[in-house]
N, C-alpha and C. Protein backbone atom coordinates (compact mmCIF):
# COMPACT_ATOMS: atom_id res chain seq x y z
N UNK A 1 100.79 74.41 81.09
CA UNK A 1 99.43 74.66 81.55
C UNK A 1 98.98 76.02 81.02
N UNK A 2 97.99 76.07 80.36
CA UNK A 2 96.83 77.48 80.06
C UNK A 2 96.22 77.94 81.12
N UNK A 3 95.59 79.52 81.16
CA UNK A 3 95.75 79.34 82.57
C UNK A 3 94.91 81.21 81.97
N UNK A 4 93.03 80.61 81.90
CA UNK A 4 92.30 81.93 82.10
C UNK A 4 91.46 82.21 82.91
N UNK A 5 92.45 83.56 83.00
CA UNK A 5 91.35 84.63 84.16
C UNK A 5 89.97 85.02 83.65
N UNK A 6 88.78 85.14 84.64
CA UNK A 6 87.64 85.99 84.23
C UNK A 6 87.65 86.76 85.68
N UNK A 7 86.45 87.49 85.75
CA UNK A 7 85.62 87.56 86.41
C UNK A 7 85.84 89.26 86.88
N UNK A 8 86.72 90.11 86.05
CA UNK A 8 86.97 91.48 86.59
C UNK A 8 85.84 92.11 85.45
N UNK A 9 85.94 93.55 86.14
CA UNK A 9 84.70 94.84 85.87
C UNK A 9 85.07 95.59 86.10
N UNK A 10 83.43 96.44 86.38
CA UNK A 10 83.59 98.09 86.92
C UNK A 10 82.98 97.54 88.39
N UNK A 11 83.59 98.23 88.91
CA UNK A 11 82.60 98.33 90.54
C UNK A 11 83.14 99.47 90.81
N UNK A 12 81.99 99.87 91.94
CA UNK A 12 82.07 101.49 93.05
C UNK A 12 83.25 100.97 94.17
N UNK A 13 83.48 101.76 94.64
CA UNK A 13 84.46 101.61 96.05
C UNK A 13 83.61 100.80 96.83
N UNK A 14 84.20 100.03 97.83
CA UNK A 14 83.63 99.77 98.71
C UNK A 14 82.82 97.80 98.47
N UNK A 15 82.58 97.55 96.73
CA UNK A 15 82.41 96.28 96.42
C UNK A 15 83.26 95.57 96.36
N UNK A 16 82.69 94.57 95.94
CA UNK A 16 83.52 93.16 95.95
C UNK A 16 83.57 92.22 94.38
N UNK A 17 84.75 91.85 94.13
CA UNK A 17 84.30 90.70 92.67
C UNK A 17 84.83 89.39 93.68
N UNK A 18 85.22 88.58 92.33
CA UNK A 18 85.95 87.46 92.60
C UNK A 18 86.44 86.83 91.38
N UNK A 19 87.31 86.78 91.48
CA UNK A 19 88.14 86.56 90.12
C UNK A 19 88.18 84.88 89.85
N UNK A 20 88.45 84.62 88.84
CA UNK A 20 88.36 82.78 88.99
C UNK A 20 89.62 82.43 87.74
N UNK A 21 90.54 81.69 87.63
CA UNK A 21 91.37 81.17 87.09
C UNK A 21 91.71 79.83 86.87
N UNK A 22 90.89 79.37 85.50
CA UNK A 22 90.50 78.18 84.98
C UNK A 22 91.98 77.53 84.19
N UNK A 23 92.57 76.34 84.60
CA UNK A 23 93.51 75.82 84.28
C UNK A 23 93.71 74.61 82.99
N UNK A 24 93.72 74.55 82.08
CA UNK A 24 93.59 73.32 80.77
C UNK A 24 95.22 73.06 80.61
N UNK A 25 95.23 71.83 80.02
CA UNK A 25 96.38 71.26 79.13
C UNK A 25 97.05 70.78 80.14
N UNK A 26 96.60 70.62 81.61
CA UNK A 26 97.48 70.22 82.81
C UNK A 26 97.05 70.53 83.88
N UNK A 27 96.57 69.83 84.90
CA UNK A 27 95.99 69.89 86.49
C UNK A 27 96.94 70.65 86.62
N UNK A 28 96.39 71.75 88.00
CA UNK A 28 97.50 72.78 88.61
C UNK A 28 97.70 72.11 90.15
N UNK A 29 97.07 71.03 90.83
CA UNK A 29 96.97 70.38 91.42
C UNK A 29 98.46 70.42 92.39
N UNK A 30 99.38 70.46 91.89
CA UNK A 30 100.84 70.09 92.09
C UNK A 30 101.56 71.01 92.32
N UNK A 31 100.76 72.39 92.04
CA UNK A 31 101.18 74.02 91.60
C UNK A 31 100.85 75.23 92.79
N UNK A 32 101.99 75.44 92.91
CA UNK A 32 101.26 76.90 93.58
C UNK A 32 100.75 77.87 93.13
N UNK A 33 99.71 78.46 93.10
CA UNK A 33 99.06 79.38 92.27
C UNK A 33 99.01 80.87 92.77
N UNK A 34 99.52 82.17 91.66
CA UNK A 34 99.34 83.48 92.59
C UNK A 34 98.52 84.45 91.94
N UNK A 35 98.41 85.27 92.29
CA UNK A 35 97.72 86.85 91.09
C UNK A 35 98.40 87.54 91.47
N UNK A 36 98.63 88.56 90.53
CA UNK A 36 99.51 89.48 90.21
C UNK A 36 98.50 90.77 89.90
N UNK A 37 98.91 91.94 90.07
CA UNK A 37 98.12 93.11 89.17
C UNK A 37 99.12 94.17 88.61
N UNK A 38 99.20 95.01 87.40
CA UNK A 38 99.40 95.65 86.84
C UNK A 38 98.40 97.13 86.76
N UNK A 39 98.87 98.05 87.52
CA UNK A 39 98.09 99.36 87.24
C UNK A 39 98.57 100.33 86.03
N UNK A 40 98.06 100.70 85.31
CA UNK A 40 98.71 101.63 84.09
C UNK A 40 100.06 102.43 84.50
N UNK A 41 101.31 102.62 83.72
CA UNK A 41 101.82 103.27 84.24
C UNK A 41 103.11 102.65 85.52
N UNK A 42 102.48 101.35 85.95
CA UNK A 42 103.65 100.82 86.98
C UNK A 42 103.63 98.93 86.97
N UNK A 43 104.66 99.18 87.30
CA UNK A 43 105.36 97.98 87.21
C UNK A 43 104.19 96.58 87.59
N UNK A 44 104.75 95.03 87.44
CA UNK A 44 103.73 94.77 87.64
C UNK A 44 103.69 93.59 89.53
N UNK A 45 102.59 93.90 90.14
CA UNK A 45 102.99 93.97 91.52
C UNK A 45 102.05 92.31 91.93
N UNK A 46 102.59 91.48 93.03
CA UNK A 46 102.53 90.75 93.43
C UNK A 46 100.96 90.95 94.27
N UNK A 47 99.78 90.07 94.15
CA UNK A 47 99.08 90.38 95.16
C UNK A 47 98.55 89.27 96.41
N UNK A 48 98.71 87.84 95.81
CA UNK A 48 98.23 87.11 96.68
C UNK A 48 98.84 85.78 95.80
N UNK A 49 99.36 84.96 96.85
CA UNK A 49 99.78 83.38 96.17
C UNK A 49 99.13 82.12 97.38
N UNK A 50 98.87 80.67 96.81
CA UNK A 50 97.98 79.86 97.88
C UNK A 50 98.91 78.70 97.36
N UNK A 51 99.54 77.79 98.06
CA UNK A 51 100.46 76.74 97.95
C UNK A 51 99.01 75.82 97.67
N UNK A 52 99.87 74.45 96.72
CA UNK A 52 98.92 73.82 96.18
C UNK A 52 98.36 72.73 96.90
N UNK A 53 98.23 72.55 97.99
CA UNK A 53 97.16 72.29 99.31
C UNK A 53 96.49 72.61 99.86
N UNK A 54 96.56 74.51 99.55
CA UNK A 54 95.79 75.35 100.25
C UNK A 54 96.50 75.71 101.76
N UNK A 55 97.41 74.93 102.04
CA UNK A 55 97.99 75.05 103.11
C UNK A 55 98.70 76.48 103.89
N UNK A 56 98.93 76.45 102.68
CA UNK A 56 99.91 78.17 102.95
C UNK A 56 99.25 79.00 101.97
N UNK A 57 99.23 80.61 102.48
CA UNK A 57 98.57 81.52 101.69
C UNK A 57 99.42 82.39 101.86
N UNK A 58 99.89 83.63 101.00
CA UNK A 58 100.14 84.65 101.29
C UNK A 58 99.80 86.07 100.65
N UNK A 59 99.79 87.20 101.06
CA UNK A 59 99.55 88.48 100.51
C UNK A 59 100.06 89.43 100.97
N UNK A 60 99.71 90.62 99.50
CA UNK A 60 101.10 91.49 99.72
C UNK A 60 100.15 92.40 101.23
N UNK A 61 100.77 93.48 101.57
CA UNK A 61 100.41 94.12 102.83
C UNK A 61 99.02 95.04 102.34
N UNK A 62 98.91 95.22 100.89
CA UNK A 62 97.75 96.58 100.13
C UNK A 62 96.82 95.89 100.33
N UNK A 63 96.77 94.36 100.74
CA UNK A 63 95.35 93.75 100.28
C UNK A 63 95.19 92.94 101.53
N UNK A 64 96.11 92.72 102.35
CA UNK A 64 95.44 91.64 103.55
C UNK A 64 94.35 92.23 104.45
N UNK A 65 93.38 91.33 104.75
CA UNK A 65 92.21 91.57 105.57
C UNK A 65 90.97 91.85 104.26
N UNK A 66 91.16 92.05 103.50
CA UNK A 66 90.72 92.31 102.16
C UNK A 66 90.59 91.43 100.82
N UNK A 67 91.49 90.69 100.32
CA UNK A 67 91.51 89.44 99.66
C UNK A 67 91.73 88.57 100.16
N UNK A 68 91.16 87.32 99.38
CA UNK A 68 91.41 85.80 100.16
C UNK A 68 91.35 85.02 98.67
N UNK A 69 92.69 84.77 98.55
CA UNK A 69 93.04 83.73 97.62
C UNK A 69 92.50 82.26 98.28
N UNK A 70 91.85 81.81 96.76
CA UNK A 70 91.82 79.68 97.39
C UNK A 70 91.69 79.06 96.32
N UNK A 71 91.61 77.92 96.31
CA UNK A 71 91.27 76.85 95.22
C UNK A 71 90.70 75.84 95.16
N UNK A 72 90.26 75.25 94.18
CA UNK A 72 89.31 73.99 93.86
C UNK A 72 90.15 72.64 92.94
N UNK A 73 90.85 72.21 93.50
CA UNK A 73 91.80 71.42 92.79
C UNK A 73 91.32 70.33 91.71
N UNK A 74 89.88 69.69 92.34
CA UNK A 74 89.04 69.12 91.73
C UNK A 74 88.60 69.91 90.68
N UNK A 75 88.29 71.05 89.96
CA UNK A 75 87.82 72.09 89.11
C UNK A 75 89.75 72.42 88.37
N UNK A 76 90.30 72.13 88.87
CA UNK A 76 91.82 72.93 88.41
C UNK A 76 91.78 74.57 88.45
N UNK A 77 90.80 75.05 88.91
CA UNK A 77 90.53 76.90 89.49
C UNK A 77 91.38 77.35 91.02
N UNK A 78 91.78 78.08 90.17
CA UNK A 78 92.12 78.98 91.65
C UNK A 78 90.94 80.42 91.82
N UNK A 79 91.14 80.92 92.70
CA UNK A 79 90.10 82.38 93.01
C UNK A 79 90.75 83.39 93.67
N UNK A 80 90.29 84.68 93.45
CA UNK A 80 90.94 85.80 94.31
C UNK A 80 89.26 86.29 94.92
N UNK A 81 88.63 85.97 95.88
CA UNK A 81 87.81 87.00 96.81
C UNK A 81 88.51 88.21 97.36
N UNK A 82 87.67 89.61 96.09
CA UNK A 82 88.65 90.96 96.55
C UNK A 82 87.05 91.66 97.00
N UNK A 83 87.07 92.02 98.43
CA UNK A 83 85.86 92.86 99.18
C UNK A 83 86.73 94.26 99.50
N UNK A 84 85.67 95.37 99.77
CA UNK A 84 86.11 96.61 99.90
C UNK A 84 87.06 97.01 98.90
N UNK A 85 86.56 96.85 98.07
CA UNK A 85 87.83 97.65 96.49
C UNK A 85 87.97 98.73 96.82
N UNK A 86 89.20 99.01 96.37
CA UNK A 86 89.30 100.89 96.21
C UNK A 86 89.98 101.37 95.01
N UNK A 87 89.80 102.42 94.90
CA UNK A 87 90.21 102.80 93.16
C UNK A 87 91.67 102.68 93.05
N UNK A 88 92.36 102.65 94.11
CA UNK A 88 93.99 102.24 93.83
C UNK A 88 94.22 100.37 93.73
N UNK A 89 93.32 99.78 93.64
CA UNK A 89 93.12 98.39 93.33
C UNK A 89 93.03 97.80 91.77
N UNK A 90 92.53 99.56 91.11
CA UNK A 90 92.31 99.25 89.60
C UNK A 90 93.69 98.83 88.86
N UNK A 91 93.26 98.08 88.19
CA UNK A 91 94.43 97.24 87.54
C UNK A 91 94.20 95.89 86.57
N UNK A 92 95.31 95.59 86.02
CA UNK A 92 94.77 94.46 85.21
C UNK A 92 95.31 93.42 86.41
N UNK A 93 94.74 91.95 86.55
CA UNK A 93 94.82 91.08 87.48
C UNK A 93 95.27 90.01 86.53
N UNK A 94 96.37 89.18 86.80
CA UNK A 94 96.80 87.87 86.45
C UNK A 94 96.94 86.77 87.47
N UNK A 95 96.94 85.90 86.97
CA UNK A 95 96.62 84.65 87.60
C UNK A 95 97.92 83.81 87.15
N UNK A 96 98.73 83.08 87.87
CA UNK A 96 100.03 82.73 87.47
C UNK A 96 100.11 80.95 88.18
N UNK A 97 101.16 79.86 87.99
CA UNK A 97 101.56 78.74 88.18
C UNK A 97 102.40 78.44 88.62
N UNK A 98 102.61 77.61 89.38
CA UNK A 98 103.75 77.02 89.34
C UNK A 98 104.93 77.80 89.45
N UNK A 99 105.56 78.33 91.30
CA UNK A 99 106.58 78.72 91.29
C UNK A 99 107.76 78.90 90.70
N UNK A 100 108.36 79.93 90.02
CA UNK A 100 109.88 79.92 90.03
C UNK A 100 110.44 80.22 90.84
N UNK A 101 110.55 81.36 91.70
CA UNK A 101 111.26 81.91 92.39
C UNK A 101 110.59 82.40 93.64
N UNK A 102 111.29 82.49 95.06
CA UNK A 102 111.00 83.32 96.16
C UNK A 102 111.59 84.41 96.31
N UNK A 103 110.80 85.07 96.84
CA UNK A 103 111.57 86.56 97.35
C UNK A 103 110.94 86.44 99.32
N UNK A 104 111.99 86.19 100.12
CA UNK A 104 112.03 86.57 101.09
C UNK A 104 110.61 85.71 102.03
N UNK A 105 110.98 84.30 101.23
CA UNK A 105 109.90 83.23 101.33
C UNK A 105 108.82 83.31 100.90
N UNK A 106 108.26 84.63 99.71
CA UNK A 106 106.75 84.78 98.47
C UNK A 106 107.08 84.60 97.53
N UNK A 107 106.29 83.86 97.41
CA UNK A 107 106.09 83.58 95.45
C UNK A 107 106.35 84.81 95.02
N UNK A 108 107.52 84.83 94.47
CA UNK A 108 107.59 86.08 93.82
C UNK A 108 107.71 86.07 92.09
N UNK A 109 107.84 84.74 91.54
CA UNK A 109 107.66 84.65 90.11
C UNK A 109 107.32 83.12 89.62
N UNK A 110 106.49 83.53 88.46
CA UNK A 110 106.02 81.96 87.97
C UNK A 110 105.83 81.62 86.49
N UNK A 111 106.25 80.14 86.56
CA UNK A 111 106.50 80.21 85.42
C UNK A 111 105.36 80.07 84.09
N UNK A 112 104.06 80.08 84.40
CA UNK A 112 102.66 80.21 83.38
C UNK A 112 102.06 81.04 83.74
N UNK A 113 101.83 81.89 83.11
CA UNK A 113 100.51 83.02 83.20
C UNK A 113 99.30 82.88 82.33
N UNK A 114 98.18 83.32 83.08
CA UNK A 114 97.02 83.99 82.13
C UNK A 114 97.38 85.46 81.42
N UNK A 115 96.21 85.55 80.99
CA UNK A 115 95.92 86.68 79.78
C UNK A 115 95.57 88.43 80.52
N UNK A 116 94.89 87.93 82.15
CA UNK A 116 94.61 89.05 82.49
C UNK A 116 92.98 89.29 82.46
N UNK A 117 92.39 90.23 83.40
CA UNK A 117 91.19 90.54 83.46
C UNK A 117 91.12 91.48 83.93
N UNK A 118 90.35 92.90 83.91
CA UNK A 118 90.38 94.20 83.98
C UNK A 118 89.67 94.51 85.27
N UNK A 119 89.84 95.04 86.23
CA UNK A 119 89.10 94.90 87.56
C UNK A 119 89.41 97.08 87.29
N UNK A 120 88.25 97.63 87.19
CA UNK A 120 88.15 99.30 87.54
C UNK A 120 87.22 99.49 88.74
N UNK A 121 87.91 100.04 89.72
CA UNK A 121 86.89 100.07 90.74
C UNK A 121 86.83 102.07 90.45
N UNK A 122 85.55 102.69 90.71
CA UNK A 122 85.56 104.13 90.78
C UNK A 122 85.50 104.36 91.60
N UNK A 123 85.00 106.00 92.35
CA UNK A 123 84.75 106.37 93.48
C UNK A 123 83.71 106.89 93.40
């Protein structure tokens, strides 16, 4: 499965995007889907994963109350709704498939990624 991100920018503190992750060459339907972000400089960090029913969601602790991962199975998209950005949010954002591995019952790795989309929030 292919698997591209859009929908990152510039925003001020305090906005909101929403990221969208368009799936080809294979329904993700069957897939658990997560995002990931990468800030310059550090490793790359887990932010939100949605089991492929929508049933189960999870996120890391930097972003709950704040993002809301979901999906459109009919569309093969998943989404990240990120409100109240803050400049430690800036980062590149990936969009990932289909579990490999748990860490401590989270998606903690997968096996298709996107390309990435640039989310800079300022102050």
């Amino acid at each position: 499965v292919q698997l591209q991100a859009s929908g990152g920018g510039l925003v001020q503190a305090g906005g909101s995007l929403r990221l969208s992750c368009v799936a080809s060459g294979s329904t993700i339907r069957r897939y658990h889907m997560g995002w990931f972000r990468q800030a310059p400089g550090k490793e790359r960090e887990f932010v939100a994963a949605i089991s492929s029913s929508s049933g189960n969601t999870w996120y890391a602790d930097a972003v709950k109350g704040r993002f809301t991962v979901s999906r459109d199975n009919a569309k093969d998209t998943a989404y990240l709704q990120m409100n109240s950005l803050q400049p430690e949010d800036t980062a590149v954002y990936y969009c990932a498939a289909r579990v490999l591995k748990y860490v401590a019952g989270v998606p903690a790795d997968f096996d298709s990624w996107g390309q990435g989309t640039q989310v800079t929030v300022s102050r």
